[in-house]
Protein backbone atom coordinates (compact mmCIF):
# COMPACT_ATOMS: atom_id res chain seq x y z
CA UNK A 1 106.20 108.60 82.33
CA UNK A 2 109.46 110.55 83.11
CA UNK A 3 108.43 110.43 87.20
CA UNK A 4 107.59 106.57 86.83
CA UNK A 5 111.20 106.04 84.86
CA UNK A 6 112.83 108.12 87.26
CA UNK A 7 111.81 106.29 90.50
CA UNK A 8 112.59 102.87 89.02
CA UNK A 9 116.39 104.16 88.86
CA UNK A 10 115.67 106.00 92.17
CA UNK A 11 115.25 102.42 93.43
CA UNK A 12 118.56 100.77 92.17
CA UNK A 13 120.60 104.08 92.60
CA UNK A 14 119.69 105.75 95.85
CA UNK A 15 119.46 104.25 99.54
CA UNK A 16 116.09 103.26 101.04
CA UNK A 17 115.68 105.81 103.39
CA UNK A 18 116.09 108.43 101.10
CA UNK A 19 113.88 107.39 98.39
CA UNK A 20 111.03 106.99 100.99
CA UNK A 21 111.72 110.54 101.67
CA UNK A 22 111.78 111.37 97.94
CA UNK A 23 108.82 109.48 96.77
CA UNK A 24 107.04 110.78 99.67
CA UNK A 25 107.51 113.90 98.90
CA UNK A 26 106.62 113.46 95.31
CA UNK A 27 103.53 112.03 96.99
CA UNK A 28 102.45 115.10 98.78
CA UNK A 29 102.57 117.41 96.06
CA UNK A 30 100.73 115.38 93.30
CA UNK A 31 97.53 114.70 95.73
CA UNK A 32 97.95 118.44 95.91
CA UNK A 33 98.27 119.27 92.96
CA UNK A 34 94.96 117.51 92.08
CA UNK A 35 93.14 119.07 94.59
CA UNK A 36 94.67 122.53 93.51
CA UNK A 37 94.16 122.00 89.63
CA UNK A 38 90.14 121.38 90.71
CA UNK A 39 90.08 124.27 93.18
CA UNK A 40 91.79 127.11 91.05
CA UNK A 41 89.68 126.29 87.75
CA UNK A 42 87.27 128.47 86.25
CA UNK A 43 85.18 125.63 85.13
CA UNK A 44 84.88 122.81 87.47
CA UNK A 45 83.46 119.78 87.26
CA UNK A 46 80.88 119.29 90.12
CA UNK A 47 81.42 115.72 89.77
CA UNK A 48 84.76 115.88 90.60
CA UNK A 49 84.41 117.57 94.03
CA UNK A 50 84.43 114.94 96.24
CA UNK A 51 87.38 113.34 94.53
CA UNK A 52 89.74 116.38 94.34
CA UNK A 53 88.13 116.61 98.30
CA UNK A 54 89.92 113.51 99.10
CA UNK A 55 92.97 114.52 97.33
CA UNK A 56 93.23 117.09 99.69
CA UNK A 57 92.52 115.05 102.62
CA UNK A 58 95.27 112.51 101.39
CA UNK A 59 97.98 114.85 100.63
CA UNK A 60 97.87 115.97 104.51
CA UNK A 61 98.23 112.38 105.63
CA UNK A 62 100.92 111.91 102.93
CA UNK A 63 102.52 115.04 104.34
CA UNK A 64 102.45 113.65 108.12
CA UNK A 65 103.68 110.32 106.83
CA UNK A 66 106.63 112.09 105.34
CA UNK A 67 107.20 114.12 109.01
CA UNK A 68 106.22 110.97 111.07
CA UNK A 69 109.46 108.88 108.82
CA UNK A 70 111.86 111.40 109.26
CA UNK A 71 111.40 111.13 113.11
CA UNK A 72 110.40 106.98 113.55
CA UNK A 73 109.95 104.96 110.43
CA UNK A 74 108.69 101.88 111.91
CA UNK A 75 105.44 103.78 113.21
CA UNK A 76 104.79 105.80 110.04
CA UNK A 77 103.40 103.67 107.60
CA UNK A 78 99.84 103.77 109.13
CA UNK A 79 99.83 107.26 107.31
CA UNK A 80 100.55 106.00 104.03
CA UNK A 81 97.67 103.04 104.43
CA UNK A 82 95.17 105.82 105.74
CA UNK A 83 96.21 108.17 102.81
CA UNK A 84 95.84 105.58 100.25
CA UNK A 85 92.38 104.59 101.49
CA UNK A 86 90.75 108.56 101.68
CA UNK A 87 91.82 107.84 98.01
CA UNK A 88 90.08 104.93 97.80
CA UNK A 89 87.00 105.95 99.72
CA UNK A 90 87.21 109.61 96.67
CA UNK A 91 87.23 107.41 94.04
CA UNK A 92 83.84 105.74 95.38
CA UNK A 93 81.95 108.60 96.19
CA UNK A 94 82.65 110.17 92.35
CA UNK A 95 81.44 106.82 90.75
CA UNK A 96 78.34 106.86 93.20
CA UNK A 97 77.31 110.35 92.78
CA UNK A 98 75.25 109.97 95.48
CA UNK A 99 74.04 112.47 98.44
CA UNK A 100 77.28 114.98 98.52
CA UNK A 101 76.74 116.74 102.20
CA UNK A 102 76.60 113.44 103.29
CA UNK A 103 79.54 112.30 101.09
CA UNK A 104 81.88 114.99 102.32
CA UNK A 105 81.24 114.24 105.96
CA UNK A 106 81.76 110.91 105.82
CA UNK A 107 85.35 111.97 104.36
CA UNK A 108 86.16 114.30 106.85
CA UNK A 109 85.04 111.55 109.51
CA UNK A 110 87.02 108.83 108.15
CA UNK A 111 90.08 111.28 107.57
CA UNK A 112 89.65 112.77 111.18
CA UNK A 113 89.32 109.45 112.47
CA UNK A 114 92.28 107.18 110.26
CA UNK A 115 94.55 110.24 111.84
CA UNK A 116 94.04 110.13 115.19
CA UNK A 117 94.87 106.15 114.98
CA UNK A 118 97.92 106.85 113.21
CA UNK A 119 98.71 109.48 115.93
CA UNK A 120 98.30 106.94 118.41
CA UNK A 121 100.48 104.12 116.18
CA UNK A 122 97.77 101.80 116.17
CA UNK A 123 99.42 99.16 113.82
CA UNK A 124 95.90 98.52 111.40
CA UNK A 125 97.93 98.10 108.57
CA UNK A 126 96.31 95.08 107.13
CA UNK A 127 92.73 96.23 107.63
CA UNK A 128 93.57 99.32 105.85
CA UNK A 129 94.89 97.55 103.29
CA UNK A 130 92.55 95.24 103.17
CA UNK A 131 89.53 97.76 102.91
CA UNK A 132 91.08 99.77 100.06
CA UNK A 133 91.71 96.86 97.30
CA UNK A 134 88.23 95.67 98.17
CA UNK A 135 87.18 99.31 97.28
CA UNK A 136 89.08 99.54 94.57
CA UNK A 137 87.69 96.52 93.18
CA UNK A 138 84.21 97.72 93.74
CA UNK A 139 84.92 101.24 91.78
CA UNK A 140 86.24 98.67 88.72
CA UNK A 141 83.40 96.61 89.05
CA UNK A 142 80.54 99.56 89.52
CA UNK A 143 81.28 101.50 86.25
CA UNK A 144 83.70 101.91 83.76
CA UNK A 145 86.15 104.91 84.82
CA UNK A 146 85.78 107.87 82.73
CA UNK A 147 89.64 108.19 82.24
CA UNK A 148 92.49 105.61 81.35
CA UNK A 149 94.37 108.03 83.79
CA UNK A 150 92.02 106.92 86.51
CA UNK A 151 92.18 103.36 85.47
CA UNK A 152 95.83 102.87 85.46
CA UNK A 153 95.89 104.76 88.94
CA UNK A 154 93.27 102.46 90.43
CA UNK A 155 95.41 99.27 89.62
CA UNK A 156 98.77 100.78 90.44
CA UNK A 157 97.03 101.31 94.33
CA UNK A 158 95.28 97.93 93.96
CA UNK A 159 98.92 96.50 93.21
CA UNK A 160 100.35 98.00 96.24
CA UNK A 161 97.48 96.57 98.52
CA UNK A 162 98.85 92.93 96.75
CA UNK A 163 102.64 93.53 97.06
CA UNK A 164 101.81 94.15 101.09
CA UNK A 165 99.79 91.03 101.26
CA UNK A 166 102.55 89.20 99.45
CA UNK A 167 105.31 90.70 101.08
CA UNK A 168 104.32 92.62 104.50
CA UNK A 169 105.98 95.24 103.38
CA UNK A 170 104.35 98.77 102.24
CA UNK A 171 105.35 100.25 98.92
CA UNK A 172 105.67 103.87 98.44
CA UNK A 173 106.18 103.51 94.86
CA UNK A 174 103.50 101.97 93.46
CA UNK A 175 101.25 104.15 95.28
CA UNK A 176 103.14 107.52 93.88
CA UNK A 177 102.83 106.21 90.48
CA UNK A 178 98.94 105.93 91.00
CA UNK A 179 98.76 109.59 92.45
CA UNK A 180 101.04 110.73 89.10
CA UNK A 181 98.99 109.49 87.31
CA UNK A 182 95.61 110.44 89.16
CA UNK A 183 97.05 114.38 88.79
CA UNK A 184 97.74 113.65 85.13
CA UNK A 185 94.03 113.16 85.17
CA UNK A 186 93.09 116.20 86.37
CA UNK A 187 95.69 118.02 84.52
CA UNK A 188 93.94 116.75 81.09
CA UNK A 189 90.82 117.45 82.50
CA UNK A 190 91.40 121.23 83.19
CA UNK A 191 94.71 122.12 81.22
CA UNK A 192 94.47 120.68 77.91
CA UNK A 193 92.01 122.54 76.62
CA UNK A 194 90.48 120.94 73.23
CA UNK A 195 90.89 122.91 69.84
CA UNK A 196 86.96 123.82 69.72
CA UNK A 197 86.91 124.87 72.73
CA UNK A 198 89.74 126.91 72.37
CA UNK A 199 88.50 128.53 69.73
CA UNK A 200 85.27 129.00 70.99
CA UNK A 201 87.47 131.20 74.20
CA UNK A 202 89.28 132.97 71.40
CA UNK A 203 86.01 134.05 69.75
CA UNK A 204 84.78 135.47 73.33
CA UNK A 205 87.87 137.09 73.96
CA UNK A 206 88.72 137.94 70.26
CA UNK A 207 92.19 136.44 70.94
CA UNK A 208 93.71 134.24 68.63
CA UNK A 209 93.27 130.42 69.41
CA UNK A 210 97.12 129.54 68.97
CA UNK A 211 97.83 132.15 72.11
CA UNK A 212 95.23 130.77 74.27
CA UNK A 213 96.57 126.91 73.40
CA UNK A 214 100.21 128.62 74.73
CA UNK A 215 99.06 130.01 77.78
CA UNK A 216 97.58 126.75 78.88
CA UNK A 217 100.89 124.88 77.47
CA UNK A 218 102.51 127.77 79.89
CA UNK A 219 100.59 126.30 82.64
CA UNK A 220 100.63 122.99 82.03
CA UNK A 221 104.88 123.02 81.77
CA UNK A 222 104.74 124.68 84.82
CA UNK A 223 102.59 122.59 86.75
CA UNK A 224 105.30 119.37 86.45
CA UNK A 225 107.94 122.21 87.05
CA UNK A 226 106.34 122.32 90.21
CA UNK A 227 107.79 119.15 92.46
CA UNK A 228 111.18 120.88 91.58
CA UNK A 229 110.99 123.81 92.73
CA UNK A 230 109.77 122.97 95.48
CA UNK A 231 112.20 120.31 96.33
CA UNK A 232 115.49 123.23 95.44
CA UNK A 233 113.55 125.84 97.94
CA UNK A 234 113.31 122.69 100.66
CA UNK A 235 117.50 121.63 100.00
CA UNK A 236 118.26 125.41 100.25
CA UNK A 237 119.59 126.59 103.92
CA UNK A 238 119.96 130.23 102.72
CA UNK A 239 117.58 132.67 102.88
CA UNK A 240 119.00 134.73 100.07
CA UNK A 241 119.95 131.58 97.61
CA UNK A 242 115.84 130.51 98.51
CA UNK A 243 115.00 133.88 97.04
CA UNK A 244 117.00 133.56 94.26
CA UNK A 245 115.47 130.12 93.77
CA UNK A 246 112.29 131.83 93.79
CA UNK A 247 112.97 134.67 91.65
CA UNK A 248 114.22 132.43 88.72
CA UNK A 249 111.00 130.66 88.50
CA UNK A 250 108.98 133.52 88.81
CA UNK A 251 110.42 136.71 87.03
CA UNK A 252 109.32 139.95 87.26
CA UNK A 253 108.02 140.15 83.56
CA UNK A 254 105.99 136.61 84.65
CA UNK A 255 102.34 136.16 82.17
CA UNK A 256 99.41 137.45 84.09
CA UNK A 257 97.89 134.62 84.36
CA UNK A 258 100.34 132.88 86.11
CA UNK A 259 100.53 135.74 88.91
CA UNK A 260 97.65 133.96 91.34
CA UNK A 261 100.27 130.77 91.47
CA UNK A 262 103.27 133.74 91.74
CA UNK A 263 101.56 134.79 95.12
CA UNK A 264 100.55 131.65 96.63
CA UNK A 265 104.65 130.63 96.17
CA UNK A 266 105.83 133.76 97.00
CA UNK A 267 103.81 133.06 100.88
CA UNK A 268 105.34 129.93 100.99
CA UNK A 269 108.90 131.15 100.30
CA UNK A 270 108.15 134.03 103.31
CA UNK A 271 107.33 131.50 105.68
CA UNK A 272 110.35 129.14 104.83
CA UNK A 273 112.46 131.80 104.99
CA UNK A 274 110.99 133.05 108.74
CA UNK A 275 111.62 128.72 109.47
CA UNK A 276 115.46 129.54 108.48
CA UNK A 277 115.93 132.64 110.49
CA UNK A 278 114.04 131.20 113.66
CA UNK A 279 116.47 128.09 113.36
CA UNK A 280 118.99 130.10 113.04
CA UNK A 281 118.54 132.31 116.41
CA UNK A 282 117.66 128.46 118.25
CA UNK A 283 120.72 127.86 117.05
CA UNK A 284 122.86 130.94 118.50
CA UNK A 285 120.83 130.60 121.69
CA UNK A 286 121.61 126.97 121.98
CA UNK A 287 125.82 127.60 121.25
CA UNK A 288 125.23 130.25 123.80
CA UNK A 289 123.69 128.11 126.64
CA UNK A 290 125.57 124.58 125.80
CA UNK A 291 128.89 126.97 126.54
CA UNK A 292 127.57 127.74 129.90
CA UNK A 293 126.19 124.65 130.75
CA UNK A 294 129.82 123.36 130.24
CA UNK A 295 131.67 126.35 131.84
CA UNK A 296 128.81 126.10 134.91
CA UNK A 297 129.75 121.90 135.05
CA UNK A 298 133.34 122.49 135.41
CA UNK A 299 133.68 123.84 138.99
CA UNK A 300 131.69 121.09 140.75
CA UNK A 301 133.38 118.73 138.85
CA UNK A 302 136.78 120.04 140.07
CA UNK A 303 135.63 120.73 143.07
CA UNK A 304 135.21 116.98 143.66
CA UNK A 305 138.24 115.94 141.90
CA UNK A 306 140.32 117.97 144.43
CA UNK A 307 137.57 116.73 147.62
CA UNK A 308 138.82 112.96 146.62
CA UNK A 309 142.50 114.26 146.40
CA UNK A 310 141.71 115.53 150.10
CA UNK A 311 140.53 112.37 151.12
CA UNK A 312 142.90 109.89 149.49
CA UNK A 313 145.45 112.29 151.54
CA UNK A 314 143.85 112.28 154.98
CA UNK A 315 142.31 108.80 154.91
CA UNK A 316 144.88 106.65 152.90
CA UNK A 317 141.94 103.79 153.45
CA UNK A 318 139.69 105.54 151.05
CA UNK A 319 142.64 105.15 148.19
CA UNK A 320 140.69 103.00 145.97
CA UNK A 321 137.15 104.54 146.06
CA UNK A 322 138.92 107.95 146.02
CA UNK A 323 140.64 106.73 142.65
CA UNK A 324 137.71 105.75 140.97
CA UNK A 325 136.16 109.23 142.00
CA UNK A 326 139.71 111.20 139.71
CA UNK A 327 138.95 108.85 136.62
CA UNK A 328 135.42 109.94 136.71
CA UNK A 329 135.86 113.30 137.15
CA UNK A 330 138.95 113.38 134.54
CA UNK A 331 136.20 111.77 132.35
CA UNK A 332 133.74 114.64 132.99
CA UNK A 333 136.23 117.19 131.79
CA UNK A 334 137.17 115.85 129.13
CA UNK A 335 133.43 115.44 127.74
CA UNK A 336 133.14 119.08 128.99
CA UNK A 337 136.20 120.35 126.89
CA UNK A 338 134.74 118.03 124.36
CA UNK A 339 131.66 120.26 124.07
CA UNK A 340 133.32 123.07 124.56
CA UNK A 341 135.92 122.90 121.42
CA UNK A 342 132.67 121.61 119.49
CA UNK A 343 130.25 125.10 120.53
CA UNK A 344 133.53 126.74 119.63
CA UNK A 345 134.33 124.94 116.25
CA UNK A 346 137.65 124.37 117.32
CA UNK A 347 139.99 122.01 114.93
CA UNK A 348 142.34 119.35 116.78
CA UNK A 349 144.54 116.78 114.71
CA UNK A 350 143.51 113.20 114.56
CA UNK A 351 145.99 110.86 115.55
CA UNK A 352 145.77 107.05 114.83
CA UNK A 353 145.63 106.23 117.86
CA UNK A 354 142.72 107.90 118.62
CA UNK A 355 140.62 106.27 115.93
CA UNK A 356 142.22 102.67 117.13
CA UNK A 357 140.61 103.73 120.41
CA UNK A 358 137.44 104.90 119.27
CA UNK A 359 137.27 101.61 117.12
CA UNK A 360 137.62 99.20 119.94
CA UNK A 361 133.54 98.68 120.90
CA UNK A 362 132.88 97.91 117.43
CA UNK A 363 135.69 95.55 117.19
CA UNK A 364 134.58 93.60 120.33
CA UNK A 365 131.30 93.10 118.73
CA UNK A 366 132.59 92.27 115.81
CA UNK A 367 134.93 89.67 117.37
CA UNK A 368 131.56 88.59 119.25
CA UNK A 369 129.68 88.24 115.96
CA UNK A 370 132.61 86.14 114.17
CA UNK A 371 133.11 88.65 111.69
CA UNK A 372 135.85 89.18 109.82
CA UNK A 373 137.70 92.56 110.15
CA UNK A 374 139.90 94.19 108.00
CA UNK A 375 141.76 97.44 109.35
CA UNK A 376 143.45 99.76 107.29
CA UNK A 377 144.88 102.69 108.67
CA UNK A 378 147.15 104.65 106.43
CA UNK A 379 148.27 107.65 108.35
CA UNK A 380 149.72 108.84 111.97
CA UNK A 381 148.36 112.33 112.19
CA UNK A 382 145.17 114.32 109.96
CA UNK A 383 144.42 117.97 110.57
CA UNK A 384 141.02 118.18 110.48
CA UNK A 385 137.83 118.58 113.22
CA UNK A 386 139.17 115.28 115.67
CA UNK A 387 135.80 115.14 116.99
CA UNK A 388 133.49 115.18 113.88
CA UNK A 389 136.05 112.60 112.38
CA UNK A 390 136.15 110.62 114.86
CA UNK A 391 132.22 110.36 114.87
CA UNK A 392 131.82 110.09 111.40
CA UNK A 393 134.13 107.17 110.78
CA UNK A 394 132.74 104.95 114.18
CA UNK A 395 129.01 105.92 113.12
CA UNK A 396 129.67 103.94 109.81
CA UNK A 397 131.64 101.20 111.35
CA UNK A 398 129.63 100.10 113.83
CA UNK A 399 126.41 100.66 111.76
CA UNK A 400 128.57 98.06 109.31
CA UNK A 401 129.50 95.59 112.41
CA UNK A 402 125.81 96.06 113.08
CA UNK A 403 124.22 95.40 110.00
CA UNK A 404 126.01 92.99 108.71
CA UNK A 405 124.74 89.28 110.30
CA UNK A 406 127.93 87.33 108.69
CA UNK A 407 130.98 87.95 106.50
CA UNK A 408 133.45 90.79 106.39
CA UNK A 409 133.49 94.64 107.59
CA UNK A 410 136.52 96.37 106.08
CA UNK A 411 137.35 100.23 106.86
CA UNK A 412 140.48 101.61 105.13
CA UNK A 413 141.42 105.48 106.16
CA UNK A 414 144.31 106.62 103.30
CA UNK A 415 146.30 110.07 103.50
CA UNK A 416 146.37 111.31 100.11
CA UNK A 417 148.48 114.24 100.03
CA UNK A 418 145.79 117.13 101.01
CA UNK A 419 142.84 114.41 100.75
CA UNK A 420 142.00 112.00 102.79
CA UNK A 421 140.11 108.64 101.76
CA UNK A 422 137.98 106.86 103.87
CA UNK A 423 136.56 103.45 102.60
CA UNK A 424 133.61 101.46 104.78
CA UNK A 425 132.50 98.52 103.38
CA UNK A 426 130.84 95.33 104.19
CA UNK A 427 128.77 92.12 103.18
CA UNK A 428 125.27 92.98 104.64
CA UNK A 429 122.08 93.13 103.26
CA UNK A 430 122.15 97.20 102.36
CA UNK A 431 121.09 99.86 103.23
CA UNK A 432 116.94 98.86 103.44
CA UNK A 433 117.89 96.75 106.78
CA UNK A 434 118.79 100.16 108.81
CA UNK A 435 116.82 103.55 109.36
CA UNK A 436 117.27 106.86 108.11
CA UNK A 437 119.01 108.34 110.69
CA UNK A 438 122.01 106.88 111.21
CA UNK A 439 122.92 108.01 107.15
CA UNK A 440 121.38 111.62 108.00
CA UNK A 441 123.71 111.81 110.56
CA UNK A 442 126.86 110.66 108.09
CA UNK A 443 125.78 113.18 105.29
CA UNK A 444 125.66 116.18 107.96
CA UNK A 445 129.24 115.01 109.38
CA UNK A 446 130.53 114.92 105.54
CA UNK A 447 129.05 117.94 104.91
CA UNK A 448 130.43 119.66 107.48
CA UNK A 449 133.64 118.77 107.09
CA UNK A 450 133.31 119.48 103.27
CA UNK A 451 133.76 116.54 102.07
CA UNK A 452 132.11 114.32 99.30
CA UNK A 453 130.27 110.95 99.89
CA UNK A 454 129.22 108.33 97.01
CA UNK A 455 127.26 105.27 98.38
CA UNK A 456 127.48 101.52 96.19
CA UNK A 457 125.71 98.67 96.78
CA UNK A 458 126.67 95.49 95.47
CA UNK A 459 126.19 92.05 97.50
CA UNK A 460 126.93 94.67 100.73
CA UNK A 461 127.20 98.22 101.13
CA UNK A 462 130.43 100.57 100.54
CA UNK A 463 130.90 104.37 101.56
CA UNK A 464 133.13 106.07 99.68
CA UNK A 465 134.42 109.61 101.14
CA UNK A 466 136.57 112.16 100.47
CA UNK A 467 138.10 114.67 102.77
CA UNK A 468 140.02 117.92 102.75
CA UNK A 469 143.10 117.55 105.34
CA UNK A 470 142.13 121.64 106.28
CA UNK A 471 138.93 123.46 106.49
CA UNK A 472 138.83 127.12 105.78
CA UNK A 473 137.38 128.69 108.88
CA UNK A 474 135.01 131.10 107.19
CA UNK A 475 133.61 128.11 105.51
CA UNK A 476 133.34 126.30 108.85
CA UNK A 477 131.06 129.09 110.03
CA UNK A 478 129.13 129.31 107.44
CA UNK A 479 128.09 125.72 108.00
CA UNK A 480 127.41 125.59 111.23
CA UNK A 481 124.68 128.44 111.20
């Protein structure tokens, strides 16, 4: 009930994009976890094979839904229809009971096959829709579900199939509340062990019953620990803070029994941590070779500059074309230099001018659009990253010229002593009109210039960020790699 309260102020508190990434996640890990709780138990129920089966199956489409977002939302959701309906097709084949060879390749068919046509974007979001609240609706017609758990989960994913008929939309949330509480099902099933049984185990193993109930309590606490962790080890960039993350959760005087789930982490956190340190060397070895791409482009492009210098000289005729050919090439170098001071993290001062430059595209379309523009510029020179400024404050202008259909864009840059405040507001719909990307990109510029960023939205959207005037240098590195 925490996870369900917790995305309904997720909702009303964060942007779009990154509660899709959120809830996503969330996703993932409890179709899972359900699989996992059924796998790693010492007494399974064979009737709940196929079911924690599909789980599994679901969880990896969740997982490419989440990886297919991050890189194009608007051809991602057929992941999230195909997940829901492996689900769908799991909760069938455990009410049926029915031939379970058969039942599992008919599974792995429809999951190999609902992949490949979300591979290939096929947009079949209604039939998948479509097919999964008529399944659902057979599973509550066939037999009464042997859990409330189950129940609840089955209407919260019949819900979502309504809300897209309704609204052509696809809903995350509803479908993460099912698959909470579809692992809360499986958690009672395995984890809560009842008091006879319990004591029956602590006859067998002449341990006292009130130990055994705390090992599973152990487990159990852990378990919802889990999406957590997980999500602090995936925020982390550093291998030695992941370890640390790691080592927290899973001291060295860890219970025995919880040492199987200690090793399968503990493979995890290696692998992340050989993801960091590959990034990291792509990284170096793309500074490296964007500094001699640059250095390499220079001497044509001088070369030419001085060629049209020749020929405005010898063939006074060509004055005009010649011209063009200097503004070009000036243009070149100073992209080059651009790159350059940005492989070598050098910091230039930001003069208002520049910005007022920079500005001018998005204030011709805002002109265009008959928006109103307010333009406050409180300063005449900031020492800070030029560049990174610079790109920070026009990505959120013109995303606010852009979004915004009608009404007023206002942008107010303030010098307060060794702060500066930068204010981008408007009267648009929010933030669930644009994609991800364009606030990824904000939130890496803010971050990198160590700043702070809080996000409002009320009848519009307002950025509100806060930056140092200097950056310490060893902080600077420390960033970048």
């Amino acid at each position: 009930m925490v996870a369900l309260f917790g995305m309904v102020l997720m909702y009303f508190i964060f942007p779009a994009a990154a509660n899709v990434v959120i809830v996503s996640t969330l996703n993932f890990v409890a179709l899972f976890l359900s699989f996992f709780i059924h796998h790693t138990s010492l007494k399974k129920d064979s009737s709940q094979e196929l079911f924690a089966l599909s789980c599994l199956f679901s969880s990896l489409l969740s997982f490419f839904f989440l990886r297919a977002f991050l890189m194009n939302p608007e051809k991602s959701w057929m992941f999230l229809s195909s997940s829901k309906f492996l689900v769908a097709e799991g909760f069938l084949s455990f009410l049926v009971q029915g031939r379970k060879n058969l039942c599992k390749i008919a599974l792995f068919s429809t999951f190999a096959f609902l992949f490949v046509l979300s591979i290939l974007k096929f947009d079949l979001l209604l039939y998948l829709e479509t097919l999964s609240l008529a399944l659902f609706v057979v599973v509550l017609l066939i037999k009464r579900l042997p859990s409330t758990f189950l129940t609840v989960s089955v209407f919260l994913y019949s819900i979502s199939s309504l809300f897209f008929f309704f609204l052509k939309d696809v809903y995350p949330y509803h479908i993460t509340s099912g698959n909470l509480f579809l692992v809360w099902h499986f958690v009672k099933t395995y984890v809560d062990i009842p008091k006879k049984e319990a004591e029956k185990l602590s006859e067998e193993m002449n341990v006292p019953p009130e130990e055994i109930s705390i090992a599973f309590k152990n487990i159990q606490d852990f378990l919802v620990k889990i999406p957590r962790i997980m999500s602090e080890i995936i925020r982390e960039n550093d291998q030695k803070n992941v370890r640390e993350i790691f080592n927290r959760y899973f001291p060295e005087d860890s219970p025995s029994y919880l040492l199987r789930l200690k090793g399968i982490f503990s493979e995890f956190v290696e692998e992340y941590i050989l993801f960091l340190e590959e990034r990291r060397k792509f990284q170096e070895v793309h500074l490296v070779l964007t500094k001699n791409l640059a250095h390499n482009l220079k001497n044509p492009v001088n070369a030419i500059y001085v060629s049209s210098q020749l020929l405005k000289l010898r063939y006074p005729e060509t004055s005009s074309i010649a011209g063009n050919i200097e503004k070009i090439c000036q243009e070149m170098n100073r992209e080059i230099d651009r790159i350059l001071r940005m492989s070598i993290g050098e910091m230039r001062t930001v003069k208002k001018i520049d910005l007022e430059e920079a500005l001018n595209p998005s204030l011709e379309m805002a002109k265009l659009k008959g928006l109103e523009v307010e333009l406050i510029l409180d300063f005449e020179e900031l020492e800070l990253d030029r560049d990174a400024f610079l790109a920070l404050v026009t990505n959120l202008f013109s995303n606010a010229v852009k979004y915004t259909p009608s009404g007023r864009v206002t942008l107010r840059v303030e010098r307060r002593n060794d702060r500066i405040l930068l204010i981008v507001s408007d009267t648009g719909p929010g933030l669930k009109s644009s994609n991800g990307f364009g606030l990824f990109t904000v939130r890496k510029l803010v971050n990198y210039l160590n700043g702070s960023m809080e996000i409002s939205e009320d009848g519009g959207t307002t950025f509100r960020i806060v930056l140092p005037i200097r950056r310490d240098s060893d902080d600077s590195t420390g960033r970048r790699g």
